[in-house]
C-alpha atoms as a PDB file:
ATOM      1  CA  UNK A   1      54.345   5.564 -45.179  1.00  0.00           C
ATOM      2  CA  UNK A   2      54.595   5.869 -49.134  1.00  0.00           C
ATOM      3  CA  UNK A   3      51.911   2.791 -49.011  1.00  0.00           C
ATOM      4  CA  UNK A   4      49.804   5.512 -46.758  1.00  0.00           C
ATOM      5  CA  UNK A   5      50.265   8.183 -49.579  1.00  0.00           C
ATOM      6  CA  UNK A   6      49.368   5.460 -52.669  1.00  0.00           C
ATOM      7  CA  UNK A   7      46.408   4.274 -51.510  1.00  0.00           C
ATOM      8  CA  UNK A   8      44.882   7.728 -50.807  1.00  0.00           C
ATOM      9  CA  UNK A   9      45.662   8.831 -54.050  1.00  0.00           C
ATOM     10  CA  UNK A  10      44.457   5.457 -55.455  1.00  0.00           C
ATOM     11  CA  UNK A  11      40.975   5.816 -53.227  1.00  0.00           C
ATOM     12  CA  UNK A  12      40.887   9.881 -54.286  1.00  0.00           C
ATOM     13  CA  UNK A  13      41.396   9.134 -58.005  1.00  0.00           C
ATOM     14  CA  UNK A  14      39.258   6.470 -58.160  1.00  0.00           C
ATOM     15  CA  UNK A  15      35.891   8.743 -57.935  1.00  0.00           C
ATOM     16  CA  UNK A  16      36.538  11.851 -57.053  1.00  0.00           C
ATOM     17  CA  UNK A  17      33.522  13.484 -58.219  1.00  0.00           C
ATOM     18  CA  UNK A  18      31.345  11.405 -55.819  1.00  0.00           C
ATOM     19  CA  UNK A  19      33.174  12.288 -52.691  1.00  0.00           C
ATOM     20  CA  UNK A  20      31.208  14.080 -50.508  1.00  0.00           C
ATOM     21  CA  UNK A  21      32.519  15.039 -46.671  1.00  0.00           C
ATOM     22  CA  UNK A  22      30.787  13.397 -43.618  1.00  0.00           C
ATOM     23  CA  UNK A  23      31.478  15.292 -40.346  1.00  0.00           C
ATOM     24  CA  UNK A  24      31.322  13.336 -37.139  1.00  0.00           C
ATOM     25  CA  UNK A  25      31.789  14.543 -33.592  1.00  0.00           C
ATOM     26  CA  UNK A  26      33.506  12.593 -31.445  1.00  0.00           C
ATOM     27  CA  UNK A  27      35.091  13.049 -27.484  1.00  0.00           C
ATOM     28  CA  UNK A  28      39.080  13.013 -27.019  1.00  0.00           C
ATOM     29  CA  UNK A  29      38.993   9.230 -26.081  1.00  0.00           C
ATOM     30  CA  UNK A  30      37.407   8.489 -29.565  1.00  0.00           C
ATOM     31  CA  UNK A  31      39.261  10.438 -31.364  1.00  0.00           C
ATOM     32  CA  UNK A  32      42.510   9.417 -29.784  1.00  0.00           C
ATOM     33  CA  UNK A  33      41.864   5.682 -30.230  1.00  0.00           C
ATOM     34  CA  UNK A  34      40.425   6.230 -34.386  1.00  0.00           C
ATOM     35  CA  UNK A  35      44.300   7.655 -34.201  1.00  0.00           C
ATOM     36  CA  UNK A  36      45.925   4.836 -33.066  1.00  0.00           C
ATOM     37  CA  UNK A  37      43.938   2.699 -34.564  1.00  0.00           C
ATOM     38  CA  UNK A  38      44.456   4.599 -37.825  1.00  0.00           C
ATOM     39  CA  UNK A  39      48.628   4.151 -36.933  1.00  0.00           C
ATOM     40  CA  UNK A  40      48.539   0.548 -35.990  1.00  0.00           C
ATOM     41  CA  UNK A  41      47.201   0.224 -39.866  1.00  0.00           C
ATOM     42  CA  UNK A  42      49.678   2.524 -41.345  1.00  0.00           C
ATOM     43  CA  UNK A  43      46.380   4.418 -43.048  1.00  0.00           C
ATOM     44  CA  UNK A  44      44.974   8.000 -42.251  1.00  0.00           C
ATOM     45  CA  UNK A  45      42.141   8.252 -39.988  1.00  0.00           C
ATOM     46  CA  UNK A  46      39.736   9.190 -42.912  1.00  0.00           C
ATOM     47  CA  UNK A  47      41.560   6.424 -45.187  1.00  0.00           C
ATOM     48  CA  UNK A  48      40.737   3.859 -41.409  1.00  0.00           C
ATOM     49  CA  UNK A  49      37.557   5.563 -40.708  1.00  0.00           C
ATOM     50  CA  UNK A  50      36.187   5.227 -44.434  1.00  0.00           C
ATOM     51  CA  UNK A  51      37.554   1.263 -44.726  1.00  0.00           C
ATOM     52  CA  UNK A  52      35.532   0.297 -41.568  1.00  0.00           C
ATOM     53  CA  UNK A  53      32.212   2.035 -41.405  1.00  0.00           C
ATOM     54  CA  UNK A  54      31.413   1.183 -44.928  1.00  0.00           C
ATOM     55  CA  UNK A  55      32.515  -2.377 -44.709  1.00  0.00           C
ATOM     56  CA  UNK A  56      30.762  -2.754 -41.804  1.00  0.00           C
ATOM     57  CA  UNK A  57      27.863  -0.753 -42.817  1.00  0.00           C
ATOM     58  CA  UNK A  58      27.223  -2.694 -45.857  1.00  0.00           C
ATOM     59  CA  UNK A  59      27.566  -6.327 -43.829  1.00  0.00           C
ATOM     60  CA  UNK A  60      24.584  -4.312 -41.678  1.00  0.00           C
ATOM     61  CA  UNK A  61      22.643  -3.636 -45.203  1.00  0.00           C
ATOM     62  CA  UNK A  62      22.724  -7.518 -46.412  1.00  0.00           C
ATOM     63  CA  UNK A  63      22.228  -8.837 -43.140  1.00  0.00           C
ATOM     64  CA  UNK A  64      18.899  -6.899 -42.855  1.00  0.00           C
ATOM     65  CA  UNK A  65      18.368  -7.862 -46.448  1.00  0.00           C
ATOM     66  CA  UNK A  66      18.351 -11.404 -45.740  1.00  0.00           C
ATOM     67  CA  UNK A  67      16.791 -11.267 -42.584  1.00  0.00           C
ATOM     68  CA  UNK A  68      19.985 -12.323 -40.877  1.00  0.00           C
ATOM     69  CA  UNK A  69      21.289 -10.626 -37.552  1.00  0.00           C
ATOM     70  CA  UNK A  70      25.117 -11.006 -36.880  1.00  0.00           C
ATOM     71  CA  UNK A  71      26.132 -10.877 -33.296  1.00  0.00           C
ATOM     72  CA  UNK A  72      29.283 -10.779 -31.840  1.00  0.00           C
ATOM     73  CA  UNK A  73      30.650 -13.805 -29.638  1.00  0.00           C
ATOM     74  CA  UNK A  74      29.844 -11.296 -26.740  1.00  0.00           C
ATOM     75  CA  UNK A  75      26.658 -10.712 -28.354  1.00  0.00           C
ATOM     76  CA  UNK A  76      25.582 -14.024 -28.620  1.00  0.00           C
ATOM     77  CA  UNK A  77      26.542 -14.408 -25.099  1.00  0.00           C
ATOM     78  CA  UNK A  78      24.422 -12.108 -23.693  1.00  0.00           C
ATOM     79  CA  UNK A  79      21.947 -13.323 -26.039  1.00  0.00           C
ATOM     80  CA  UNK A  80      21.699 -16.775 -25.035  1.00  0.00           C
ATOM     81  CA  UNK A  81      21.987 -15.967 -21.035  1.00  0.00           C
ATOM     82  CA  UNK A  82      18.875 -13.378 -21.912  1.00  0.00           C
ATOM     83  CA  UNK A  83      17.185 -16.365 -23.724  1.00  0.00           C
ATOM     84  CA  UNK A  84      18.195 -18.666 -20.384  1.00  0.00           C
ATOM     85  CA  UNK A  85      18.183 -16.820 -17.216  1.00  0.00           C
ATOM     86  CA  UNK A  86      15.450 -16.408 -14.635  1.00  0.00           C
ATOM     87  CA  UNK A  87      12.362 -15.318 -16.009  1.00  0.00           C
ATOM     88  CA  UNK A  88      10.968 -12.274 -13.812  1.00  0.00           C
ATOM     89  CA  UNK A  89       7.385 -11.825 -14.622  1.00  0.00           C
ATOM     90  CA  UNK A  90       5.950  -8.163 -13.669  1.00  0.00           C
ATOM     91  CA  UNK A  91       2.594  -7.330 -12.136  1.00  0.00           C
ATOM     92  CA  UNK A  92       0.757  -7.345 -14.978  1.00  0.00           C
ATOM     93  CA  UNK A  93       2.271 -10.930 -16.697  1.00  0.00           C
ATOM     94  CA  UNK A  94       1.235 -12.291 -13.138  1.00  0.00           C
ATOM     95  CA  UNK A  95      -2.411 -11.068 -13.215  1.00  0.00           C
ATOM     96  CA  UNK A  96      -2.535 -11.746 -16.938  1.00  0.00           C
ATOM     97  CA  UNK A  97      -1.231 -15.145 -16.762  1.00  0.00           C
ATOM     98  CA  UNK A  98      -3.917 -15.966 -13.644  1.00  0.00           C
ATOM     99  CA  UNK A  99      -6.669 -14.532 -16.298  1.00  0.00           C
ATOM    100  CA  UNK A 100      -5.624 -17.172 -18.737  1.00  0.00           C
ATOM    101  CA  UNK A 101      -5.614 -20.372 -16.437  1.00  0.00           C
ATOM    102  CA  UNK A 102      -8.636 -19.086 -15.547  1.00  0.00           C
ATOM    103  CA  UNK A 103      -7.892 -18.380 -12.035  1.00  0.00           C
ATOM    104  CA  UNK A 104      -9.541 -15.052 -12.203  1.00  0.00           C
END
């Protein structure tokens, strides 16, 4: 735990004029697994809360910045059987695609 107390007072000291609080709602389940989460890391739940939404919002910022999407291996899944499956055409593709072949 003293690493838990050090590295607040490292984060806090670092600039503590531009800390500014950010209030989030959450349900129980949430809130119970930020917890544990926060435990399994040996870090507060502002300290675990703080590390990962900014990291991962700022991977979000240069990936839009390059024009690069990250997905997830589950992601990429769904992704690719999206980009493979059955095509279902609705009413309107149908009558638009018999327009184009000219069957219409």
């Amino acid at each position: 735990m003293a690493r838990n107390s050090t590295t607040v007072k490292r984060q806090r000291s670092e600039s503590p004029e531009s800390a500014s609080p950010l209030m989030v709602r959450l349900d129980g389940a949430s809130k119970a697994t930020l917890k544990e989460a926060a435990r399994l890391r040996g870090i507060s739940v502002s300290d675990y809360v703080r590390t990962v939404t900014v990291g991962q919002a700022r991977r979000e910022v240069d990936a839009a910045r390059q024009d690069f999407i990250a997905l997830t291996a589950a992601e990429q899944l769904a992704f690719w059987k999206a980009l493979h499956g059955p095509v279902h055409l609705t009413q309107a593709q149908r009558q638009l695609r018999r327009i184009m072949r000219g069957d219409e």
